[in-house]
N, C-alpha and C. Protein backbone atom coordinates (compact mmCIF):
# COMPACT_ATOMS: atom_id res chain seq x y z
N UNK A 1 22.52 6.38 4.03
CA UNK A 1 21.06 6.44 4.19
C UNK A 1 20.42 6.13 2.84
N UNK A 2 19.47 5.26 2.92
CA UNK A 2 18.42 5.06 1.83
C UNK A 2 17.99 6.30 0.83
N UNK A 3 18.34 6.28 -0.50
CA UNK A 3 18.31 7.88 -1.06
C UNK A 3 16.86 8.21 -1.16
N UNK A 4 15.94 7.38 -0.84
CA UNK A 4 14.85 8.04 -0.75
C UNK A 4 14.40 8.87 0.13
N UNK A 5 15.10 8.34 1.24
CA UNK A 5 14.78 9.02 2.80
C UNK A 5 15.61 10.26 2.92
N UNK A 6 16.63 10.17 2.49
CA UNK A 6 17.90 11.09 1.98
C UNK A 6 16.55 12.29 1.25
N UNK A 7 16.39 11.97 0.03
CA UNK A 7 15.31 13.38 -0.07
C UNK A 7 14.38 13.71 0.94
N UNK A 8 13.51 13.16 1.54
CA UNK A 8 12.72 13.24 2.36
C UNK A 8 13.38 14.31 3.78
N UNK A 9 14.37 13.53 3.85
CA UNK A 9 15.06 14.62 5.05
C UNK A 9 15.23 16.20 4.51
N UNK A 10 16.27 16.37 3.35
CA UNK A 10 16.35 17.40 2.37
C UNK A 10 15.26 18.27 2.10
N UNK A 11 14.22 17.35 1.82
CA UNK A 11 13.06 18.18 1.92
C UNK A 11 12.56 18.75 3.12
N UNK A 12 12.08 18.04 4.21
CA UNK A 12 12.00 19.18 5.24
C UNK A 12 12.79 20.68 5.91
N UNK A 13 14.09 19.56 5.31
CA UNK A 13 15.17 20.77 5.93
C UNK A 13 15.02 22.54 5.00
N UNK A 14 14.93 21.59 3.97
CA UNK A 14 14.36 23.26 2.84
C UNK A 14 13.32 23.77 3.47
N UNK A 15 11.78 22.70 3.83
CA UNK A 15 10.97 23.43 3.83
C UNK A 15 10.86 24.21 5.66
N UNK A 16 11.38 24.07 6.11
CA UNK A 16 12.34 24.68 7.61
C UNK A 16 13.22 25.83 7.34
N UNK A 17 13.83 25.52 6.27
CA UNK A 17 14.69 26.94 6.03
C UNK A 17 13.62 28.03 5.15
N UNK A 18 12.79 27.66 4.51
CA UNK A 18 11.97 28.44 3.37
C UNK A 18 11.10 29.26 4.70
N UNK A 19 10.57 28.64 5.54
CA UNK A 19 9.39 29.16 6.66
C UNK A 19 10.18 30.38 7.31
N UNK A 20 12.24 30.07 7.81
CA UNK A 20 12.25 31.05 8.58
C UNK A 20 12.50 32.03 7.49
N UNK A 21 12.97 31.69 6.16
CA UNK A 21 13.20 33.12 5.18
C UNK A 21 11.70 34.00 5.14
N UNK A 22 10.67 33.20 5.33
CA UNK A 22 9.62 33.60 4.93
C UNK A 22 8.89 34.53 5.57
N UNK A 23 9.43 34.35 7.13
CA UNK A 23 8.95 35.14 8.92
C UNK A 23 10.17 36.15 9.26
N UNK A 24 10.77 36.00 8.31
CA UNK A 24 11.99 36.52 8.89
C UNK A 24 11.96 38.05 9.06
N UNK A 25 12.15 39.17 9.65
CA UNK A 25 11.39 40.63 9.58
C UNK A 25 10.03 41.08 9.86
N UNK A 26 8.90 39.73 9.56
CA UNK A 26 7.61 40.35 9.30
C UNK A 26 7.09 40.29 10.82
N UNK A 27 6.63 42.00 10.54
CA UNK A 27 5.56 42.20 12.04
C UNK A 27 4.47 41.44 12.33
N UNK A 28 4.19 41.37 13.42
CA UNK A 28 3.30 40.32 13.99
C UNK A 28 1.70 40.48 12.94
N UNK A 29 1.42 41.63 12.27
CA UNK A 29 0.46 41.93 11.63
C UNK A 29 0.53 41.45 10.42
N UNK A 30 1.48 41.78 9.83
CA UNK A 30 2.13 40.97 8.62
C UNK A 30 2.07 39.66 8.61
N UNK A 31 2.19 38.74 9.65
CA UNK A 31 2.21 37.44 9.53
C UNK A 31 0.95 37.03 10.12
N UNK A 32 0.06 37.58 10.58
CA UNK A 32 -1.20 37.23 11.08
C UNK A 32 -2.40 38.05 9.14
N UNK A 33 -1.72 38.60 8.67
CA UNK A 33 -2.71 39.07 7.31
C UNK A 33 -2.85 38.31 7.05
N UNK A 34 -4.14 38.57 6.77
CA UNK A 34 -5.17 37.47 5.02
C UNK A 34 -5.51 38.34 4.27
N UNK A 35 -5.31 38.00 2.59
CA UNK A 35 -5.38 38.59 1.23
C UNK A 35 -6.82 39.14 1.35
N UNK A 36 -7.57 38.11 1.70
CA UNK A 36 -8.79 37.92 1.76
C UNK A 36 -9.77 37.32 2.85
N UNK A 37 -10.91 37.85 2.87
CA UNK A 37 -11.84 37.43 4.01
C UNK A 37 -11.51 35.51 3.25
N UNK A 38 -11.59 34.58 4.54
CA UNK A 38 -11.76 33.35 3.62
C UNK A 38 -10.37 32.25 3.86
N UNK A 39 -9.71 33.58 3.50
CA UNK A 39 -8.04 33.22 2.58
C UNK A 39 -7.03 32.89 4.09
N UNK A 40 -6.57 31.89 4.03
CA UNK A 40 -5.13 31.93 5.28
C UNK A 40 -4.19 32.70 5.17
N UNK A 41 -3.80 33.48 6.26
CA UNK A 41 -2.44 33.80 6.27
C UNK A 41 -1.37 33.04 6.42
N UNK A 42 0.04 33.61 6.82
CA UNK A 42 1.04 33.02 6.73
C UNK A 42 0.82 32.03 7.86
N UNK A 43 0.33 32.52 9.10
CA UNK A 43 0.54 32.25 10.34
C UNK A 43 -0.54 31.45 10.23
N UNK A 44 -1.50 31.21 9.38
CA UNK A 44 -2.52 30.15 9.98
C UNK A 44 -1.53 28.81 9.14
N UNK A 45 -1.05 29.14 7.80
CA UNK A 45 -0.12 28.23 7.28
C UNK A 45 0.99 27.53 7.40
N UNK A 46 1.23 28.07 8.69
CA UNK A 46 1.84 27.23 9.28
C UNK A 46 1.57 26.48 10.56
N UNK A 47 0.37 27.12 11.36
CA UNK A 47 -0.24 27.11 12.18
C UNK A 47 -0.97 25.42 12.22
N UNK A 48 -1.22 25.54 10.68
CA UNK A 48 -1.96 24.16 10.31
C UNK A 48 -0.77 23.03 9.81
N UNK A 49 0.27 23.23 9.56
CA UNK A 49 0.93 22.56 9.35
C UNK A 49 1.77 21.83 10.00
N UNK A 50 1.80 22.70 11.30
CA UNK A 50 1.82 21.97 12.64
C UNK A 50 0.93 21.41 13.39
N UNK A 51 0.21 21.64 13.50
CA UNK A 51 -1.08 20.86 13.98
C UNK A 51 -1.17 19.59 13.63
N UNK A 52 -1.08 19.36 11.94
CA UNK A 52 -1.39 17.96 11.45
C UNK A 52 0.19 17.45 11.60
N UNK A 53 1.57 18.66 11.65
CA UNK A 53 2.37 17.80 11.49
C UNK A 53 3.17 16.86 13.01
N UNK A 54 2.22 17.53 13.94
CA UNK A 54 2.77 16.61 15.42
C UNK A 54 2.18 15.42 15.33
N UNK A 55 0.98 15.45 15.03
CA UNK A 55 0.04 14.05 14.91
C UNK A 55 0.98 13.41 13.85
N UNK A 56 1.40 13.66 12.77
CA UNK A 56 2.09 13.06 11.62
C UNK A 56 3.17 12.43 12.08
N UNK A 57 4.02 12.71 12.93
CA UNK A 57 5.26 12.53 13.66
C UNK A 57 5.44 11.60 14.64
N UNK A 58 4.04 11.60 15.70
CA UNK A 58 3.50 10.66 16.19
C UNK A 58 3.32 9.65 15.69
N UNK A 59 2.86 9.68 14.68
CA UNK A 59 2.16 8.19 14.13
C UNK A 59 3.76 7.72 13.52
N UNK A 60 4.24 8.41 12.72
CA UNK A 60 5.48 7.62 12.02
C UNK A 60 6.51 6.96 13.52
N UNK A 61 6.60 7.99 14.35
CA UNK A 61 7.37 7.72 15.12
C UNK A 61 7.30 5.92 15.94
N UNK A 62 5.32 6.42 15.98
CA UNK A 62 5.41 4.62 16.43
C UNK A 62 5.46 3.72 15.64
N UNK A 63 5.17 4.07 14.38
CA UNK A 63 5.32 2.98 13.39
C UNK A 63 6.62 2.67 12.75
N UNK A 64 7.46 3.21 13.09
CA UNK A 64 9.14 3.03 12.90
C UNK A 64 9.49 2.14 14.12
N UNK A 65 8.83 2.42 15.34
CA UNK A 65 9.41 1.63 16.79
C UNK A 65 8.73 0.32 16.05
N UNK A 66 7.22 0.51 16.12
CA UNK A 66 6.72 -1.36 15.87
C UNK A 66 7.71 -2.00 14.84
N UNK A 67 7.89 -1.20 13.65
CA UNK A 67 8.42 -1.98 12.37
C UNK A 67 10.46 -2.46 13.01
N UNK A 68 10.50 -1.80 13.78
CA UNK A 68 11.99 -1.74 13.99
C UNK A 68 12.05 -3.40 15.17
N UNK A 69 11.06 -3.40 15.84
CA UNK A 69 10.99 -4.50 16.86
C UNK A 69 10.09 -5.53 16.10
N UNK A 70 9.90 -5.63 15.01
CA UNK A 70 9.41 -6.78 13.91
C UNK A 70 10.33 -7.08 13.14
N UNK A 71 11.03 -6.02 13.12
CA UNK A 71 12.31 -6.28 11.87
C UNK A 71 12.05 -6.15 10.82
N UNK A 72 11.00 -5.25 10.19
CA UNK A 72 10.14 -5.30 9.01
C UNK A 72 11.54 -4.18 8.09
N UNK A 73 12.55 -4.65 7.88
CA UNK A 73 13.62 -4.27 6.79
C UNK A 73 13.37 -4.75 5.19
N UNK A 74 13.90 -4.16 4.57
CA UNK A 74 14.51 -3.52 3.15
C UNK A 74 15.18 -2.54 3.13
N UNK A 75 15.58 -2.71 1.53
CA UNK A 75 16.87 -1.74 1.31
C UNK A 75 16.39 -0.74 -0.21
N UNK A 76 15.50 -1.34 -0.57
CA UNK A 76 14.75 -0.51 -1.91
C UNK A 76 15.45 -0.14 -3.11
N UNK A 77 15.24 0.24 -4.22
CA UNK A 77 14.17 1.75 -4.22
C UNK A 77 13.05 0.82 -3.76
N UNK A 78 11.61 2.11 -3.35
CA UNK A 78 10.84 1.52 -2.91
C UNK A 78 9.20 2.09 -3.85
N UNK A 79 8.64 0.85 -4.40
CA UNK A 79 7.57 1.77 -5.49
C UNK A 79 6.34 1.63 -4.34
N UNK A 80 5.50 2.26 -4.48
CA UNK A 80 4.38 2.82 -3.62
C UNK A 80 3.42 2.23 -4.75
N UNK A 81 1.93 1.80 -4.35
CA UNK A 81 0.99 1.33 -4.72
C UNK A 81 0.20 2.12 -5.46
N UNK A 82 -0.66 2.11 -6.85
CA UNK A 82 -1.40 3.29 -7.45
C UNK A 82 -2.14 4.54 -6.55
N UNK A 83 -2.88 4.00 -5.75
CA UNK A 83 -3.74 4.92 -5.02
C UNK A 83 -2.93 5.75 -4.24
N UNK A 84 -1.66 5.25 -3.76
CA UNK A 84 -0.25 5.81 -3.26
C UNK A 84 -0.32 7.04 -3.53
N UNK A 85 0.09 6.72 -4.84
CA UNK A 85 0.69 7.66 -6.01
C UNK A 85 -0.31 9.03 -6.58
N UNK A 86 -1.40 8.44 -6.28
CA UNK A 86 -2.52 9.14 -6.87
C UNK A 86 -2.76 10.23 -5.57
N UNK A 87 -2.99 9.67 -4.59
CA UNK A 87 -2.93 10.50 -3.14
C UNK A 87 -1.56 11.81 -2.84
N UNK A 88 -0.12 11.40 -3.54
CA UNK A 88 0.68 11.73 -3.88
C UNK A 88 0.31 13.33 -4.59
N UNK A 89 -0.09 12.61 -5.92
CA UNK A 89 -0.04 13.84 -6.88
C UNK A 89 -1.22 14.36 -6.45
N UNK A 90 -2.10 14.25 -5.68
CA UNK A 90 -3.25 15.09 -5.32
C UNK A 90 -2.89 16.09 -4.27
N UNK A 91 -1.63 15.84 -3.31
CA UNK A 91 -0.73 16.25 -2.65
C UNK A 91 -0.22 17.71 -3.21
N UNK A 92 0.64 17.36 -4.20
CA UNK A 92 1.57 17.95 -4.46
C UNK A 92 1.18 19.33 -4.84
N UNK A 93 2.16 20.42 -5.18
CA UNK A 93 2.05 21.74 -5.75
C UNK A 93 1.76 21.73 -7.10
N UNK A 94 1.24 22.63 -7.84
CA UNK A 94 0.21 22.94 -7.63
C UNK A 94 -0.80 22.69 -7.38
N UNK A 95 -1.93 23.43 -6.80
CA UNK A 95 -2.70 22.99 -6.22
C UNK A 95 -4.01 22.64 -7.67
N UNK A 96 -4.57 20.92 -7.58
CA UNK A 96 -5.30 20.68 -9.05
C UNK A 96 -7.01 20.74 -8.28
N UNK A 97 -7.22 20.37 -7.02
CA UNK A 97 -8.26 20.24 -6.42
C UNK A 97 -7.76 20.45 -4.94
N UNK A 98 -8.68 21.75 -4.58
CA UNK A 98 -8.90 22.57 -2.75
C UNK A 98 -9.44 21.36 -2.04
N UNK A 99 -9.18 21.01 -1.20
CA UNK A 99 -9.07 20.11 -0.04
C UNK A 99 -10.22 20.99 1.19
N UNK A 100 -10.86 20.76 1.93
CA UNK A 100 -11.33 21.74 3.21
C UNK A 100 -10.12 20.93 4.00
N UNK A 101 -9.86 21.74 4.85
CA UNK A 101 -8.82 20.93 6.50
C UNK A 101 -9.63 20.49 7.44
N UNK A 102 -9.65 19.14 8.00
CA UNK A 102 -10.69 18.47 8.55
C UNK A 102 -10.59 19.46 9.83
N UNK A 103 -11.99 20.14 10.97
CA UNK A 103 -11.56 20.77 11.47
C UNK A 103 -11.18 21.07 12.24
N UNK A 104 -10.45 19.84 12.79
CA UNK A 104 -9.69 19.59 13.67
C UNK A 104 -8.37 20.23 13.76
N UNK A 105 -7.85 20.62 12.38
CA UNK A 105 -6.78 21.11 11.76
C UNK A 105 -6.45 22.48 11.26
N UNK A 106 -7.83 22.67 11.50
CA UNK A 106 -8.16 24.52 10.76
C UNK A 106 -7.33 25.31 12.09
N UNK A 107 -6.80 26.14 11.65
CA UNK A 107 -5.81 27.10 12.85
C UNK A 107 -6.60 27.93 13.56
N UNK A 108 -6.19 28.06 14.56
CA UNK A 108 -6.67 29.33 15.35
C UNK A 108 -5.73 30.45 14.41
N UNK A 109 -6.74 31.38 14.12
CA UNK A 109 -6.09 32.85 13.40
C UNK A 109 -5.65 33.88 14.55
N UNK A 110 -4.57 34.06 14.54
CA UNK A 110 -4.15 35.57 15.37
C UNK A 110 -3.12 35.23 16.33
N UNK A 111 -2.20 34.05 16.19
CA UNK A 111 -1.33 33.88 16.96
C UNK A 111 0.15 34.32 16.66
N UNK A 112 1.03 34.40 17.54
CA UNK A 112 2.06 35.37 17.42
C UNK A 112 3.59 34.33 16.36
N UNK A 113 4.34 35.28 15.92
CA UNK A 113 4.89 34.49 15.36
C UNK A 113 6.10 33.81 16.56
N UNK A 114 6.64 34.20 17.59
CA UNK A 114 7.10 32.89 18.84
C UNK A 114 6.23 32.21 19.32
N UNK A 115 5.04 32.22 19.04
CA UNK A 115 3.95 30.56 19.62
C UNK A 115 3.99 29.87 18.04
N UNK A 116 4.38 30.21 16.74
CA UNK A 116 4.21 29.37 15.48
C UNK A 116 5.33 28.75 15.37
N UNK A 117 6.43 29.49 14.93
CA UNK A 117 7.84 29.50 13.93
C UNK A 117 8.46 28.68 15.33
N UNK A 118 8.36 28.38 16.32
CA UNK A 118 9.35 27.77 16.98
C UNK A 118 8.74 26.06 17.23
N UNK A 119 7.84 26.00 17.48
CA UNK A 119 7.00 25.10 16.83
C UNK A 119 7.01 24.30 15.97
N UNK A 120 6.96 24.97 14.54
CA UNK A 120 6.35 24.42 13.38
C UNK A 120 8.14 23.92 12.90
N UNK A 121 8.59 24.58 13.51
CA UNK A 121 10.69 24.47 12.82
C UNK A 121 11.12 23.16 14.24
N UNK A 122 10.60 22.56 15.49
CA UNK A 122 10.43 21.65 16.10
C UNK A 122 10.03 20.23 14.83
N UNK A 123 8.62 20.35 14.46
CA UNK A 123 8.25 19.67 13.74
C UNK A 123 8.67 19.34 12.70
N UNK A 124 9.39 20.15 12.10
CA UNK A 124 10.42 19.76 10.98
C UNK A 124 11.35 18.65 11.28
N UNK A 125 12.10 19.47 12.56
CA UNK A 125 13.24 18.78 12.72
C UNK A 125 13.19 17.01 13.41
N UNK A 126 11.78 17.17 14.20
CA UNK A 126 11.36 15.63 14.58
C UNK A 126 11.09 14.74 12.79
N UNK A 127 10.44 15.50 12.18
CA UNK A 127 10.51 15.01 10.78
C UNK A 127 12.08 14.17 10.15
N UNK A 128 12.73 15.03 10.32
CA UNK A 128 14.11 14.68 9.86
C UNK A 128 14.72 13.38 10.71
N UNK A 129 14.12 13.47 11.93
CA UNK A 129 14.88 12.63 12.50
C UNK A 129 14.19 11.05 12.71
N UNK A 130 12.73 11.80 12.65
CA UNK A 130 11.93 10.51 12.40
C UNK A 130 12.78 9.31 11.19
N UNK A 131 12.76 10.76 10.05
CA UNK A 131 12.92 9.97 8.68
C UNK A 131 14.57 9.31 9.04
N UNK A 132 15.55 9.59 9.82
CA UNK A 132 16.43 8.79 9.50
C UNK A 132 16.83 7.60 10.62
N UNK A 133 15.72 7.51 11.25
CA UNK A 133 15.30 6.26 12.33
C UNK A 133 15.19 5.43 11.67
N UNK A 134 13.95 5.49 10.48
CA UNK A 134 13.64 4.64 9.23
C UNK A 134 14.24 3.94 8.60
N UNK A 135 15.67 4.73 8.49
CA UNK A 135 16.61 3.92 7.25
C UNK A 135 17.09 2.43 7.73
N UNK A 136 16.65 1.60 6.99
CA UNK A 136 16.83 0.53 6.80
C UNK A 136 15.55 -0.77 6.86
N UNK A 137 14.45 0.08 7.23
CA UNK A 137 13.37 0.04 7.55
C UNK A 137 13.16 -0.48 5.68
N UNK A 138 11.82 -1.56 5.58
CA UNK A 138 11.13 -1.62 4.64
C UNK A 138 10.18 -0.76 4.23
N UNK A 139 10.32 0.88 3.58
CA UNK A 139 9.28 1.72 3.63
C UNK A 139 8.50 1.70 3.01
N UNK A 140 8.11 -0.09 1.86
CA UNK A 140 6.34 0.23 1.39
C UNK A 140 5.76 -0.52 2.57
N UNK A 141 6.61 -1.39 3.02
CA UNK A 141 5.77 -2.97 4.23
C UNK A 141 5.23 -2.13 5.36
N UNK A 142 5.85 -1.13 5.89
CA UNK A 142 5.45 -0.38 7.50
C UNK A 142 4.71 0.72 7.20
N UNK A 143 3.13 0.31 7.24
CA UNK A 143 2.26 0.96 7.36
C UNK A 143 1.91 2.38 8.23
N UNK A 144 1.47 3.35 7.98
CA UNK A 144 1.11 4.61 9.09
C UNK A 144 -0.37 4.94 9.02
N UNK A 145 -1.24 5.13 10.04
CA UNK A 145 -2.11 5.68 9.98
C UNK A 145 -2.50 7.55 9.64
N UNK A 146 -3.01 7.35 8.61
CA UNK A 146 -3.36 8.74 8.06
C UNK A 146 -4.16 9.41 9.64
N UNK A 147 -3.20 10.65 9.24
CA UNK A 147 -4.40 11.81 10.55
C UNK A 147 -5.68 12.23 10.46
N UNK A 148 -6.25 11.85 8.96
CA UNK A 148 -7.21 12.17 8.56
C UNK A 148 -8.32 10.89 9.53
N UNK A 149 -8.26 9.51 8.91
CA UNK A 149 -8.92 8.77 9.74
C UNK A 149 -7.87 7.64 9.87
N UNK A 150 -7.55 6.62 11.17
CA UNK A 150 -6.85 5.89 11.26
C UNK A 150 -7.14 4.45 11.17
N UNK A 151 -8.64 4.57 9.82
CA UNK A 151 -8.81 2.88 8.96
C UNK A 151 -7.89 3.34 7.94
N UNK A 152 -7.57 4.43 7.24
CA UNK A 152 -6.56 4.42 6.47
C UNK A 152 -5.03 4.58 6.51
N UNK A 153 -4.10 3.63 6.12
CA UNK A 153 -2.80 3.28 6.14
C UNK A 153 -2.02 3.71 4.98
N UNK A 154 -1.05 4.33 5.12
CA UNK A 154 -0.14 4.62 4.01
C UNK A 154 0.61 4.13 4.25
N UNK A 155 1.84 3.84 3.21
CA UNK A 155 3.25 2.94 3.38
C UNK A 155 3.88 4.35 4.31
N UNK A 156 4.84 3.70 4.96
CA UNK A 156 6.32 4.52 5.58
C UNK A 156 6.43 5.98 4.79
N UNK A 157 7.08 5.23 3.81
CA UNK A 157 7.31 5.96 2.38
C UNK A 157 6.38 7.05 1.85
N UNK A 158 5.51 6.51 1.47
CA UNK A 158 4.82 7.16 1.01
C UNK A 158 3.55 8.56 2.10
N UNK A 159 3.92 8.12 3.37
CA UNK A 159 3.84 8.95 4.37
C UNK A 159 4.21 10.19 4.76
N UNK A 160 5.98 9.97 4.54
CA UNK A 160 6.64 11.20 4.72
C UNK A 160 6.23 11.76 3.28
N UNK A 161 6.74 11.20 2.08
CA UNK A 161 6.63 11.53 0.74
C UNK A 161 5.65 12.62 1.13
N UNK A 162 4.14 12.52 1.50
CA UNK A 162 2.93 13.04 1.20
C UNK A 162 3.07 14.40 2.62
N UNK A 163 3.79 14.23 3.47
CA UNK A 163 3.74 14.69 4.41
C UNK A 163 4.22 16.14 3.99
N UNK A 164 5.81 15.68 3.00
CA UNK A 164 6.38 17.16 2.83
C UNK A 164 5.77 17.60 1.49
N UNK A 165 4.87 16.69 0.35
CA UNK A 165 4.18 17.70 -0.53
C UNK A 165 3.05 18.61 0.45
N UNK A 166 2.68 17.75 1.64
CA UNK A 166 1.51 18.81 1.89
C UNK A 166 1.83 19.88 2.02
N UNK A 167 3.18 19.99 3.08
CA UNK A 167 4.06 20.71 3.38
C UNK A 167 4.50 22.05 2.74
N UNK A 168 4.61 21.31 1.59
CA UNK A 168 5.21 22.30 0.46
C UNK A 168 3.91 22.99 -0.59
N UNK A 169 3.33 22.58 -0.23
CA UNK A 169 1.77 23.02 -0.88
C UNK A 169 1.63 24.35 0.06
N UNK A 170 1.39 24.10 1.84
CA UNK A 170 1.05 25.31 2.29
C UNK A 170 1.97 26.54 1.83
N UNK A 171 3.05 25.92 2.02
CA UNK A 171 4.65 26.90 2.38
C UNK A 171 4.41 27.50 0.91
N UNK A 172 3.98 27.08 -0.48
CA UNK A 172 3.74 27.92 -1.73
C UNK A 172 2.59 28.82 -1.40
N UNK A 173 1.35 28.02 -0.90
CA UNK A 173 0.40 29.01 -0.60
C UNK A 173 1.12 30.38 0.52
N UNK A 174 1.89 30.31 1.15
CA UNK A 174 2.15 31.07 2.52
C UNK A 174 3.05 32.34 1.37
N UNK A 175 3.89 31.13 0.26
CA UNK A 175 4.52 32.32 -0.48
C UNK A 175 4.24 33.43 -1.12
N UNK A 176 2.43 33.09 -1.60
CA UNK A 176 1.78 33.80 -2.21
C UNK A 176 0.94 35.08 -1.38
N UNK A 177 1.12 34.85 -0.28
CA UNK A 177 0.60 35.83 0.74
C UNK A 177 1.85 36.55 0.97
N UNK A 178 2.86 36.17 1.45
CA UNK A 178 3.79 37.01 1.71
C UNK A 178 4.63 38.42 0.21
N UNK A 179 3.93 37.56 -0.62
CA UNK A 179 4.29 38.44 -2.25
C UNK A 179 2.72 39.49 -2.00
N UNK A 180 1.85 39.42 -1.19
CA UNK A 180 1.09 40.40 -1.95
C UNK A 180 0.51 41.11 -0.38
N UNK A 181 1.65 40.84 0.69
CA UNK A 181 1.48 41.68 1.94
C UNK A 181 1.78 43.21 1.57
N UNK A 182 0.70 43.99 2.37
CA UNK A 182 0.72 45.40 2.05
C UNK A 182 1.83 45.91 2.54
């Protein structure tokens, strides 16, 4: 497998194993708390991370079928375009600038942890498998439509890339709630 996609898989799979260490024991109250009026809990943090991440899965999924029946191949490494990159590190952990969640994406608060964690660990694993459909795939040439609005296109690549910093952005935020549950 393409070692880029190779992390990409790796990465979900952590951030799949980090979610159930994270639910693992906690009462339904515990995982429905917020620190703060305002503030997400665990359960909306993941709540939202499924939400955007079925739509996310969707879109790669068809854009791996189109690119696969075009033949749109490479073998890489694969460099991603500035604004890429910049979208990237605006992504990533820590958090440098709060985002609102378009609100389409904002969670319903108060749901149980068997309507989240079985779910959101689904979406992982379509992640993983998405990403190794891909391999061999050209991942800057095969475009995806962002969930945000679908005039904007990200590479393949740089899709998942952004998919599991978001990923890993909540799952730190979720960490920081679960360190200061009563």
């Amino acid at each position: 497998m393409n070692p880029q996609l190779e992390e990409y898989r790796q990465q979900f799979e952590r951030i799949a194993n980090e979610a159930k260490q994270l639910t693992a024991g906690l009462t339904e109250a515990q995982f429905n708390w917020r620190p703060a009026p305002g503030q997400w809990s665990i359960e909306e943090c993941l709540a939202h991370l499924t939400a955007l991440g079925q739509v996310e899965v969707e879109a790669v999924e068809k854009a791996v079928d189109e690119a696969k029946a075009k033949g749109i191949t490479g073998t890489g490494p694969f460099e991603y375009p500035v604004w890429e990159r910049f979208i990237l590190r605006e992504t990533e952990p820590p958090v440098r600038h709060r985002m609102p969640a378009p609100k389409r994406f904002v969670p319903v608060h108060g749901q149980p942890i068997t309507g989240i964690l079985p779910t959101f660990l689904h979406v992982q694993r379509q992640f993983t498998i998405q990403t190794e459909r891909a391999d061999g795939l050209d991942l800057r040439r095969v475009k995806v439509p962002t969930p945000i609005t679908r005039l904007l296109k990200l590479s393949l690549g740089a899709t998942l890339a952004q998919a599991a910093a978001h990923e890993r952005r909540h799952m730190a935020q979720a960490r920081r709630v679960w360190e200061r549950l009563p």
